[in-house]
Protein backbone atom coordinates (compact mmCIF):
# COMPACT_ATOMS: atom_id res chain seq x y z
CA UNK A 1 206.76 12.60 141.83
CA UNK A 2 207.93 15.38 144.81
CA UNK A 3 209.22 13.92 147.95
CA UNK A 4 208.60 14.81 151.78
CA UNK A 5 211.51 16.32 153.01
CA UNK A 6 212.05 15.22 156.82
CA UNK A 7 209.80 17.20 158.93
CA UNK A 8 208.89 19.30 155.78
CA UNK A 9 205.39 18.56 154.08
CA UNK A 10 205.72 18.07 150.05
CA UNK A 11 203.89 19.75 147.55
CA UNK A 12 200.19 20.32 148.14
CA UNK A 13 197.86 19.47 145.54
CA UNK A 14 194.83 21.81 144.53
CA UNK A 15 194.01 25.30 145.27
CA UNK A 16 192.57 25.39 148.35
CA UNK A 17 195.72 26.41 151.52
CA UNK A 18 192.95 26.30 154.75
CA UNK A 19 189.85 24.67 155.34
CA UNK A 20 187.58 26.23 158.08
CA UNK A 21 186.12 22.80 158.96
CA UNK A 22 188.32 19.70 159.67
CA UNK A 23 187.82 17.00 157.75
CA UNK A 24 188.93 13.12 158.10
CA UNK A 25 192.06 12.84 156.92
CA UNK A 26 192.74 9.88 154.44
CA UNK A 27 194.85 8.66 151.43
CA UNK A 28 196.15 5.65 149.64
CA UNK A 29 199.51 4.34 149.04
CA UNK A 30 201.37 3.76 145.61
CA UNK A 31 204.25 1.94 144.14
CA UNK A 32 206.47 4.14 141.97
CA UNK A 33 209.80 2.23 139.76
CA UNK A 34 212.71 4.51 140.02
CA UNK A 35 216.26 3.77 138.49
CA UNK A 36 217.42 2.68 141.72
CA UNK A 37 214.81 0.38 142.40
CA UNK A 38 211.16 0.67 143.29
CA UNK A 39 210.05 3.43 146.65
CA UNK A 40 206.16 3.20 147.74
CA UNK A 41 204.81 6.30 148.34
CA UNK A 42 201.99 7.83 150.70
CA UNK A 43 199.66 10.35 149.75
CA UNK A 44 197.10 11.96 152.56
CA UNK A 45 194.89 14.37 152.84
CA UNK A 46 195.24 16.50 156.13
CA UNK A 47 192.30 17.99 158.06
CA UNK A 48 193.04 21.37 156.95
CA UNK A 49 192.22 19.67 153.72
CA UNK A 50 195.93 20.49 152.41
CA UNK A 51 197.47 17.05 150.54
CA UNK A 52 200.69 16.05 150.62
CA UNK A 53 202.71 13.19 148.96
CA UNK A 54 205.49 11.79 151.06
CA UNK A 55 208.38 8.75 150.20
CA UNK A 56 208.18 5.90 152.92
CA UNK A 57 211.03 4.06 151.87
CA UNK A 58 212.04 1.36 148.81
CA UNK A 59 210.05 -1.52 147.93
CA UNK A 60 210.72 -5.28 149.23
CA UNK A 61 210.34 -7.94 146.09
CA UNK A 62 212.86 -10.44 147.91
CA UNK A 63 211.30 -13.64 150.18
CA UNK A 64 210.70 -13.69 153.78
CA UNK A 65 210.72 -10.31 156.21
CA UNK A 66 212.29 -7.65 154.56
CA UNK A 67 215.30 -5.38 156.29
CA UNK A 68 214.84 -2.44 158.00
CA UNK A 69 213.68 0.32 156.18
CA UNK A 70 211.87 -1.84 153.12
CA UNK A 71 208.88 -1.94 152.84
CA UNK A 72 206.02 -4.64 151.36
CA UNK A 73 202.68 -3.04 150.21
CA UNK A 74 201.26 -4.22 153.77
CA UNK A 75 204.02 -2.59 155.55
CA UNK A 76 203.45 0.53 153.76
CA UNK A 77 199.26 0.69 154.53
CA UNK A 78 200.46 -0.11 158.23
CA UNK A 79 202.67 3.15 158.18
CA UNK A 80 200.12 5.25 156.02
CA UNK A 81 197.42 3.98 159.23
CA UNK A 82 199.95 5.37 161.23
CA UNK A 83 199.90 8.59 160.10
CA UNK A 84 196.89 8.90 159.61
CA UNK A 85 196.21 8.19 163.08
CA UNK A 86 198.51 10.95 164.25
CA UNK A 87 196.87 13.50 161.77
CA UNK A 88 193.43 12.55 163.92
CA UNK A 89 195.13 12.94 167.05
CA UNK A 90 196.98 16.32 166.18
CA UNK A 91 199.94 15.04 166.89
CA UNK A 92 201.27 14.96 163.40
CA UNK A 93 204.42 17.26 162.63
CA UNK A 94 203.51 19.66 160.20
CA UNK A 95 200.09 19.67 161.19
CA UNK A 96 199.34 22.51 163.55
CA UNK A 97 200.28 25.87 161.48
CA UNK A 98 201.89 28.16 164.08
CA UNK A 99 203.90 30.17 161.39
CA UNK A 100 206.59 31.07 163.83
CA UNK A 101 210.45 30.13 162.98
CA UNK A 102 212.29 28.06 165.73
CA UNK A 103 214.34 31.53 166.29
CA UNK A 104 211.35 33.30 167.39
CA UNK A 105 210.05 30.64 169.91
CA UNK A 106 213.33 30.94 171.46
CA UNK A 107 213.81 34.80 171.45
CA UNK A 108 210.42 34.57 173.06
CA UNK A 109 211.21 31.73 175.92
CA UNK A 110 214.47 33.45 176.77
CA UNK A 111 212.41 36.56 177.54
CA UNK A 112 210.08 34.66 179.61
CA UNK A 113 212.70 32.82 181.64
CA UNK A 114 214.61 36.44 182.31
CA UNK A 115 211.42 38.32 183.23
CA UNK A 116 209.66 35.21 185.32
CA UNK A 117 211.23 32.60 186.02
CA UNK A 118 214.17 34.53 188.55
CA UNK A 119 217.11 31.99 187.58
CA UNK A 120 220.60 32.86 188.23
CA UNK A 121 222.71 35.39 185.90
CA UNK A 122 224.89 32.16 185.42
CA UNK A 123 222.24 29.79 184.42
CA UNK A 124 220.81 32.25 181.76
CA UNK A 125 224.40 32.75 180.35
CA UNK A 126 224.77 28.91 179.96
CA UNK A 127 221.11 28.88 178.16
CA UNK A 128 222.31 31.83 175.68
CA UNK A 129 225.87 29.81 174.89
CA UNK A 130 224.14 26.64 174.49
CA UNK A 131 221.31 28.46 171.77
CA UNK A 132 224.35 30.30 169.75
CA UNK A 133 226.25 27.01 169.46
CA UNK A 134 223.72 24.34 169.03
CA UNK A 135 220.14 24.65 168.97
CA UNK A 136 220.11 28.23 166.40
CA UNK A 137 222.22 26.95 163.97
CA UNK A 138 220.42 23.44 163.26
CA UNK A 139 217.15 25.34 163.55
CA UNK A 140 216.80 28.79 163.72
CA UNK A 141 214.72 29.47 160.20
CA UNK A 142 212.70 26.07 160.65
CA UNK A 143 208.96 26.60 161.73
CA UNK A 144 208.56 24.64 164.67
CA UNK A 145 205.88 22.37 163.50
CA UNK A 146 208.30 21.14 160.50
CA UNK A 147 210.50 19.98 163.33
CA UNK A 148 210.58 15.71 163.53
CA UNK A 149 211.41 13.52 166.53
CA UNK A 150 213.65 11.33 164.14
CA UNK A 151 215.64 14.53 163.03
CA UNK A 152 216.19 16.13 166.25
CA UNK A 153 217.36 12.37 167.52
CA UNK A 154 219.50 12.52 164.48
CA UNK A 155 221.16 15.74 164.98
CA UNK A 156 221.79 15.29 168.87
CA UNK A 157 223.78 11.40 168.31
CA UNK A 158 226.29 13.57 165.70
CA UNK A 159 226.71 16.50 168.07
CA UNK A 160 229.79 17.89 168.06
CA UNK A 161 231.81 20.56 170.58
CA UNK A 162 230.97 24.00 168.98
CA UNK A 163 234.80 24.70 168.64
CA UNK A 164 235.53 22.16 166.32
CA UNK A 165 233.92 22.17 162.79
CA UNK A 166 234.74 20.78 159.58
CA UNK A 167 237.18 23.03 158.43
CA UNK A 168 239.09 23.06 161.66
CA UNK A 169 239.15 19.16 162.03
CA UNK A 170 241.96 17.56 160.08
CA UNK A 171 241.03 15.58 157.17
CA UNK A 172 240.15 12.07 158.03
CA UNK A 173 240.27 12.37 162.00
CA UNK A 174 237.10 11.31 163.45
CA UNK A 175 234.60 13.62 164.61
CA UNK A 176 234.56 14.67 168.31
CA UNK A 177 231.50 13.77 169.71
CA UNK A 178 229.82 15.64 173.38
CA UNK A 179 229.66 13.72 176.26
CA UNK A 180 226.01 12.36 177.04
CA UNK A 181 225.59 14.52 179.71
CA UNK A 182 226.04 17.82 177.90
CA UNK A 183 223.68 16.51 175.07
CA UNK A 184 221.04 15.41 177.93
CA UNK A 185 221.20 19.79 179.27
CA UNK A 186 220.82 20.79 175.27
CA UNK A 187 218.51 18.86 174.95
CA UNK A 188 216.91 20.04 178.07
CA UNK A 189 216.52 23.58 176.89
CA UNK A 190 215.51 22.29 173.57
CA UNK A 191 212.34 20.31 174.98
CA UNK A 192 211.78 23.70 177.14
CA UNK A 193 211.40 26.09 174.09
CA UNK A 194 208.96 23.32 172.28
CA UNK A 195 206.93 23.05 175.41
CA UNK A 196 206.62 27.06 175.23
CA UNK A 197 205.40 26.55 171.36
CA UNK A 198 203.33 24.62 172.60
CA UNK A 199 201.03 26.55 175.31
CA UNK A 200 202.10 29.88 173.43
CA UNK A 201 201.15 28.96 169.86
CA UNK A 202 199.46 25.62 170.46
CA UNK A 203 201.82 23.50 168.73
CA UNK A 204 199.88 19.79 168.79
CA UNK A 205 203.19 17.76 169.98
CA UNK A 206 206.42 18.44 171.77
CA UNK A 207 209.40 16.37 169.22
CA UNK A 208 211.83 16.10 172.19
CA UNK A 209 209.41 14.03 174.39
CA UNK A 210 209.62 10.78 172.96
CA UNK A 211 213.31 10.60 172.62
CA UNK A 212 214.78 8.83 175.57
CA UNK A 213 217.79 10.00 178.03
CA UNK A 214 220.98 9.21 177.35
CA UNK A 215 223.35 7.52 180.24
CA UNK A 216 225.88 9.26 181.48
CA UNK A 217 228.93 8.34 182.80
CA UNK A 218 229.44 8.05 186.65
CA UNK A 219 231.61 10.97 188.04
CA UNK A 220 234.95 10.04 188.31
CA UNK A 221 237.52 10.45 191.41
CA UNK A 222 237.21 13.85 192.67
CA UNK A 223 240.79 15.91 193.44
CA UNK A 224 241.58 16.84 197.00
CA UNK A 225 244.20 18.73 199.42
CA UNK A 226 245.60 17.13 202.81
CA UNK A 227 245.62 18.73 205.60
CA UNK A 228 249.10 19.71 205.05
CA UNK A 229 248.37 20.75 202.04
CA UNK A 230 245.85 23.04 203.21
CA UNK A 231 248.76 24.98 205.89
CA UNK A 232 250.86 25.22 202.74
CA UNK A 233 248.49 26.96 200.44
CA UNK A 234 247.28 28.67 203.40
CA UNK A 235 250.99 30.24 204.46
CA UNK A 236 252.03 30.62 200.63
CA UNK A 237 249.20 33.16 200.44
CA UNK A 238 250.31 36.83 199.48
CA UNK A 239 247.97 38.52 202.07
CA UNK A 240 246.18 38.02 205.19
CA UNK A 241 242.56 38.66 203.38
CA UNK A 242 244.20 35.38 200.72
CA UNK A 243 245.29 33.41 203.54
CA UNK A 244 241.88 33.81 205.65
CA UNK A 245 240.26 33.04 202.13
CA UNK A 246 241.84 29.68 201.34
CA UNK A 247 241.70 28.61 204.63
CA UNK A 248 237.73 29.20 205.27
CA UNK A 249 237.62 27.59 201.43
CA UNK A 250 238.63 24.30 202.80
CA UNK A 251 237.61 24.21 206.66
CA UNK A 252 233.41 25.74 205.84
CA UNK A 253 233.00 24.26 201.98
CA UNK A 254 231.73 27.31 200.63
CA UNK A 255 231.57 27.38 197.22
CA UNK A 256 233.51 30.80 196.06
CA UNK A 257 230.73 32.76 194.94
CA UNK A 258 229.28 32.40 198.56
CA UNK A 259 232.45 33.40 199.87
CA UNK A 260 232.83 36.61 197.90
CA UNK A 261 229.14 37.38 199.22
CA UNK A 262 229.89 36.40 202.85
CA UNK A 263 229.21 39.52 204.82
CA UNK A 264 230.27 39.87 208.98
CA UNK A 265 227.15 39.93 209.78
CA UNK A 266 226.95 36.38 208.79
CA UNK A 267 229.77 35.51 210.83
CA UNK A 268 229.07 34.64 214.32
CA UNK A 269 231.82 34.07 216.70
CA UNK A 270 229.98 33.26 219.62
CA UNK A 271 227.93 30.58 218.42
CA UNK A 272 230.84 29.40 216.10
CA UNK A 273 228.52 29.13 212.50
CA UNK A 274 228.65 30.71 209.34
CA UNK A 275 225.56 31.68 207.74
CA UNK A 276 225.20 31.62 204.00
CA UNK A 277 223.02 33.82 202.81
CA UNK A 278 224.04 34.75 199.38
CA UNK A 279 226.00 34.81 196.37
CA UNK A 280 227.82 36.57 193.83
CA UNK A 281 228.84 35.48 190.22
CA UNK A 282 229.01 36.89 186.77
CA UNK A 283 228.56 40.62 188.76
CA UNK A 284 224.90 39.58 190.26
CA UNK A 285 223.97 38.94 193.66
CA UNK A 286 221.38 35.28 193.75
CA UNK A 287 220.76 32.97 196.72
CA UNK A 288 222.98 30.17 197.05
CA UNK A 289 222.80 27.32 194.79
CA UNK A 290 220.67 24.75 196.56
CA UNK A 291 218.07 28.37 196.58
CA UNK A 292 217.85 27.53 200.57
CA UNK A 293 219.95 29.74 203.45
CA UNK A 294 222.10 27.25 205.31
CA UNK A 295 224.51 27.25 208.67
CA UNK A 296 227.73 25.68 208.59
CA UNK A 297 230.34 24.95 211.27
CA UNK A 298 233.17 27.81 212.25
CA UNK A 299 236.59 26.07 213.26
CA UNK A 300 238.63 27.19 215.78
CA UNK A 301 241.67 27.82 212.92
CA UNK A 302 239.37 30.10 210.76
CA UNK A 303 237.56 32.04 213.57
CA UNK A 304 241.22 33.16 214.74
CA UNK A 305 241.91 34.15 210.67
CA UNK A 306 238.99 35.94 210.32
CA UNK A 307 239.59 37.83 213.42
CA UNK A 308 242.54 38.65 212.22
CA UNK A 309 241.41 39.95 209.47
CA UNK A 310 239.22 42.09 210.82
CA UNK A 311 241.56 44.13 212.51
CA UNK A 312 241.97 45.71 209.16
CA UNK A 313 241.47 49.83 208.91
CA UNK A 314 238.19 49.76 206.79
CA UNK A 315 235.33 47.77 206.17
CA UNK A 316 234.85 46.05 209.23
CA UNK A 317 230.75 46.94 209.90
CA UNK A 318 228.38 44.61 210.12
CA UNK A 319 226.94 45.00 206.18
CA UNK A 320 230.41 45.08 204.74
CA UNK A 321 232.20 42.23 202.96
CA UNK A 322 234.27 39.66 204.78
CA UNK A 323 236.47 39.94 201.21
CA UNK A 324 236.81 42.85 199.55
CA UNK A 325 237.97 44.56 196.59
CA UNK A 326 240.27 47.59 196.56
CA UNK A 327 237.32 49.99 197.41
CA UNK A 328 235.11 47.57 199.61
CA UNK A 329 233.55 46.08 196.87
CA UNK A 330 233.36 42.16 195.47
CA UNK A 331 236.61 40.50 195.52
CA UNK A 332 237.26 40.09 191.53
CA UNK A 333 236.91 36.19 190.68
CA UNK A 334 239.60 36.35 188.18
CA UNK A 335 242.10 38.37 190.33
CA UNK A 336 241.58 35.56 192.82
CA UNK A 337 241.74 32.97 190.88
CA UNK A 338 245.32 34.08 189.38
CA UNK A 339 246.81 34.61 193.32
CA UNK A 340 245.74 31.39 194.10
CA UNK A 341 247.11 29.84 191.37
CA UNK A 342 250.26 31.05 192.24
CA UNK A 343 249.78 30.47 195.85
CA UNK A 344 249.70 26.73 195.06
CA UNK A 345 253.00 26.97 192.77
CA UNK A 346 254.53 28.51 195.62
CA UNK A 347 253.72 25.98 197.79
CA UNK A 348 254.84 23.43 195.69
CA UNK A 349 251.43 21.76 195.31
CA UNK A 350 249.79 20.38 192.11
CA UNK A 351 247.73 22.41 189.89
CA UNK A 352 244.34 22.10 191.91
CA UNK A 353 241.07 23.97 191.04
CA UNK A 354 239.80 26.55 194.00
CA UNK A 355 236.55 24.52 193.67
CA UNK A 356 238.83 21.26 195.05
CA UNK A 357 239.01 23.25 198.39
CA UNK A 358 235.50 22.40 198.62
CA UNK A 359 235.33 18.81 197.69
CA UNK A 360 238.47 18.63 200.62
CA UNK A 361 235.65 19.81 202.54
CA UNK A 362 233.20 17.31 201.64
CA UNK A 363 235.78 14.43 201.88
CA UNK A 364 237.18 15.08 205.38
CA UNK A 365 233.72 15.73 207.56
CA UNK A 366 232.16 12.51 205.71
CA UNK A 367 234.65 10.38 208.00
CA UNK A 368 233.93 12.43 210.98
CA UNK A 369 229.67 13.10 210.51
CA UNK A 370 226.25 11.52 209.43
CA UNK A 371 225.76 11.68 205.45
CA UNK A 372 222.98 13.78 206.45
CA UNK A 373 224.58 16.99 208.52
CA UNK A 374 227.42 16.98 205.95
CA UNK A 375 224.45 17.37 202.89
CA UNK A 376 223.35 20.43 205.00
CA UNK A 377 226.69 22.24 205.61
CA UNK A 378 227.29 22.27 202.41
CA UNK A 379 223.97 22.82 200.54
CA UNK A 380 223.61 19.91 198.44
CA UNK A 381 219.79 19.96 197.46
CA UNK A 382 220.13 15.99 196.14
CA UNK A 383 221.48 13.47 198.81
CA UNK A 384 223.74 11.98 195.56
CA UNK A 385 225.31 14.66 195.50
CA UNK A 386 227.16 13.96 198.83
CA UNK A 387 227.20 10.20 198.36
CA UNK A 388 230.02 10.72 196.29
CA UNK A 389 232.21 11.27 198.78
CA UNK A 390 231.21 8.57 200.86
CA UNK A 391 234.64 5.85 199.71
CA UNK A 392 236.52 8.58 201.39
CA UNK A 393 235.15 7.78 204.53
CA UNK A 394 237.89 5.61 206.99
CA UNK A 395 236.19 1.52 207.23
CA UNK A 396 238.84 -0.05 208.93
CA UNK A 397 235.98 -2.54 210.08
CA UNK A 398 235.55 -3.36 207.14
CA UNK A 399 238.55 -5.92 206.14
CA UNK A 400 237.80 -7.81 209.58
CA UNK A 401 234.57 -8.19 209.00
CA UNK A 402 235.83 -9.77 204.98
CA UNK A 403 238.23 -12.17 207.24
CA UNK A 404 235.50 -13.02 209.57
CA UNK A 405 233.52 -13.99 206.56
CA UNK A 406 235.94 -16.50 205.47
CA UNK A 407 237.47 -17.43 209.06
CA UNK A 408 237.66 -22.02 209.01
CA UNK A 409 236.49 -23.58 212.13
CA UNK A 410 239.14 -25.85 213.58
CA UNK A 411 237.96 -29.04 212.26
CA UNK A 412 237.66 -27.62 208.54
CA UNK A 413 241.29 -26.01 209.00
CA UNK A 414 242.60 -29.60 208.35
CA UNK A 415 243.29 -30.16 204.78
CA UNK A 416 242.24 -33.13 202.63
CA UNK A 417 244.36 -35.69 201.32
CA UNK A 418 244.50 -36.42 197.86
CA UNK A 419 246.51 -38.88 195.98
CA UNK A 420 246.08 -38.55 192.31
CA UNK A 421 246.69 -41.58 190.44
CA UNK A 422 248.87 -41.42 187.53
CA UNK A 423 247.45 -42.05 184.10
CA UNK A 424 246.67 -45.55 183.39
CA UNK A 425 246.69 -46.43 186.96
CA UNK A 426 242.94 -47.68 187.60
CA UNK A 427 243.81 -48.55 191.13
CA UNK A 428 241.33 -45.59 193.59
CA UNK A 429 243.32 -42.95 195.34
């Protein structure tokens, strides 16, 4: 007797591939005795009139309920209803015949999110890593509509980082395993390309849908600079441009790909605010992350740096960039990233990421304004995003109010007197 692969039909039985008018699906279920014990079977006929044979699982002959994944003769006419049911609905894998491999749905989507969907250089990068590493390899030749919940469930729990496979991993260490939330964006993307197949080639059922979310973790503590800090990085700095660079880092919040699209026409002096506008990663030019144009403070310190720095011989018009390049152009991320790395080993400071001149942003103006303005300065689009820095925010009220809580009146600050009687004593205390 053949077998149902998972997600792949069996053998059909009779001639005839394609019917051109549906008919009720139906079958029957049989008991077959194998050398490993007995396995009931299903056999159905689908509306397309193809038939297929598929194993449900081995047989129960004990007492009482059987274990998961046995089955009695009742439990297997209460799966074979079951599917059945979802060969009416359409929403049986294998059903619908699109013909297209897993590969081509992709190819397809990834052309459709370049060409209409606008999203960022950086995002579309991400997508393209995540479909070499994960998603092509595990499914690339499969037609879509072969494709099962329970296997694509399966496959994400035993993810592993694409860097480590089983050659690489040393012989009996235990596999590395993702975190939840990098599963949760692959499977994101996943879900996208089957709910593609399924306008584009009318695929009956989307297999990522039913599987639930996994929980991740809670960020952890988030790395910051002092104030001091901040002067030290700031005066280790190799150049003015560097030094006006870390300094607006940490005193506007601007994430660096802002700051290498800041331009001085976005700078205005007299109203003290810096308008962000724009910015630039991966050698593209996109709106700012939140997608909305925003206004943040100008401090005293960093309107006196960027004057400075504008003193310079070139590049000082209105359109031109606050930081530049050698010929005018975007500062290069990587260049930057090296000077300040050594900026902060000349200052004697641990090895902090640029992006941490940000979250000092974030931690500082949370103890000095409303949740709310600090969300807008610096462009969070989800209010949870800022929450995060909230236990940075000075409650000195808060340990009176704790002592207040638990303050005795003056009659209950007199202790009661107990004599405890020793053993055998029966005489009251």
């Amino acid at each position: 007797m053949g077998e149902e692969s998972q997600g792949r039909p069996g053998p059909v039985v009779g001639a005839r591939m394609w019917s051109a008018r549906p008919i009720a699906p139906s079958g029957h279920v049989f008991r077959v005795e194998r050398r490993r014990g007995p396995v009931w079977y299903a056999k159905y006929r689908l509306p397309d009139a193809r038939q297929v044979q598929r194993k449900l699982g081995p047989a129960w002959s004990g007492r009482g309920r059987p274990p998961a994944g046995y089955f009695t003769k009742r439990l297997a006419e209460e799966a074979l209803r079951a599917i059945l049911e979802e060969a009416r609905r359409g929403t049986l894998p294998g059903t619908a015949r699109t013909g297209v491999s897993f590969a081509g749905v992709a190819a397809e989507y990834m052309r459709h999110l370049e060409r209409d969907r606008e999203l960022k250089p950086s995002t579309l990068r991400g997508y393209r890593s995540i479909l070499r590493a994960y998603l092509l390899p595990a499914f690339g030749e499969r037609l879509v509509e072969t494709i099962t919940t329970a296997e694509v469930e399966s496959w994400r729990d035993g993810l592993q980082p694409a860097a480590i496979t089983a050659k690489r991993q040393a012989p009996g260490a235990s596999a590395l395993q993702l975190s939840n939330s990098t599963k949760t964006r692959i499977l994101t993307l996943l879900h996208g390309i089957f709910a593609f197949a399924c306008k584009r080639y009318g695929l009956t059922h989307n297999p990522v849908t039913p599987i639930e979310r996994l929980r991740s973790r809670s960020a952890g503590g988030i790395e910051v600079l002092s104030p001091e800090e901040v002067w030290a990085l700031v005066r280790a700095a190799q150049s003015e441009q560097d030094r006006a660079l870390f300094l607006s880092a940490a005193f506007t919040g601007l994430r660096r790909g802002e700051l290498l699209a800041l331009r001085w026409r976005d700078v205005d002096f007299d109203r003290s605010t810096v308008r962000v506008r724009a910015s630039y990663a991966g050698g593209a030019l996109t709106s700012p992350k939140s997608g909305k144009l925003r206004s943040v403070p100008l401090a005293p310190d960093v309107a006196v740096s960027l004057q400075r720095l504008r003193r310079r011989e070139h590049f000082t018009a209105e359109d031109d960039l606050v930081f530049i390049g050698e010929t005018g152009s975007y500062l290069d991320a990587s260049a930057l990233r090296r000077r300040y790395k050594a900026a902060l080993v000349r200052a004697g400071l641990r090895p902090l990421r640029f992006h941490d001149l940000r979250h000092t942003f974030g931690t500082r103006m949370i103890a000095k304004a409303d949740i709310r303005r600090v969300q807008e300065w610096m462009g969070h689009a989800d209010i949870q995003t800022t929450m995060r820095y909230l236990h940075y925010a000075p409650r000195e009220e808060d340990a009176r109010l704790v002592a207040e809580a638990f303050r005795m009146d003056a009659a209950d600050e007199m202790p009661m007197r107990t004599t405890v009687a020793p053993p055998g004593d029966t005489r009251q205390s």
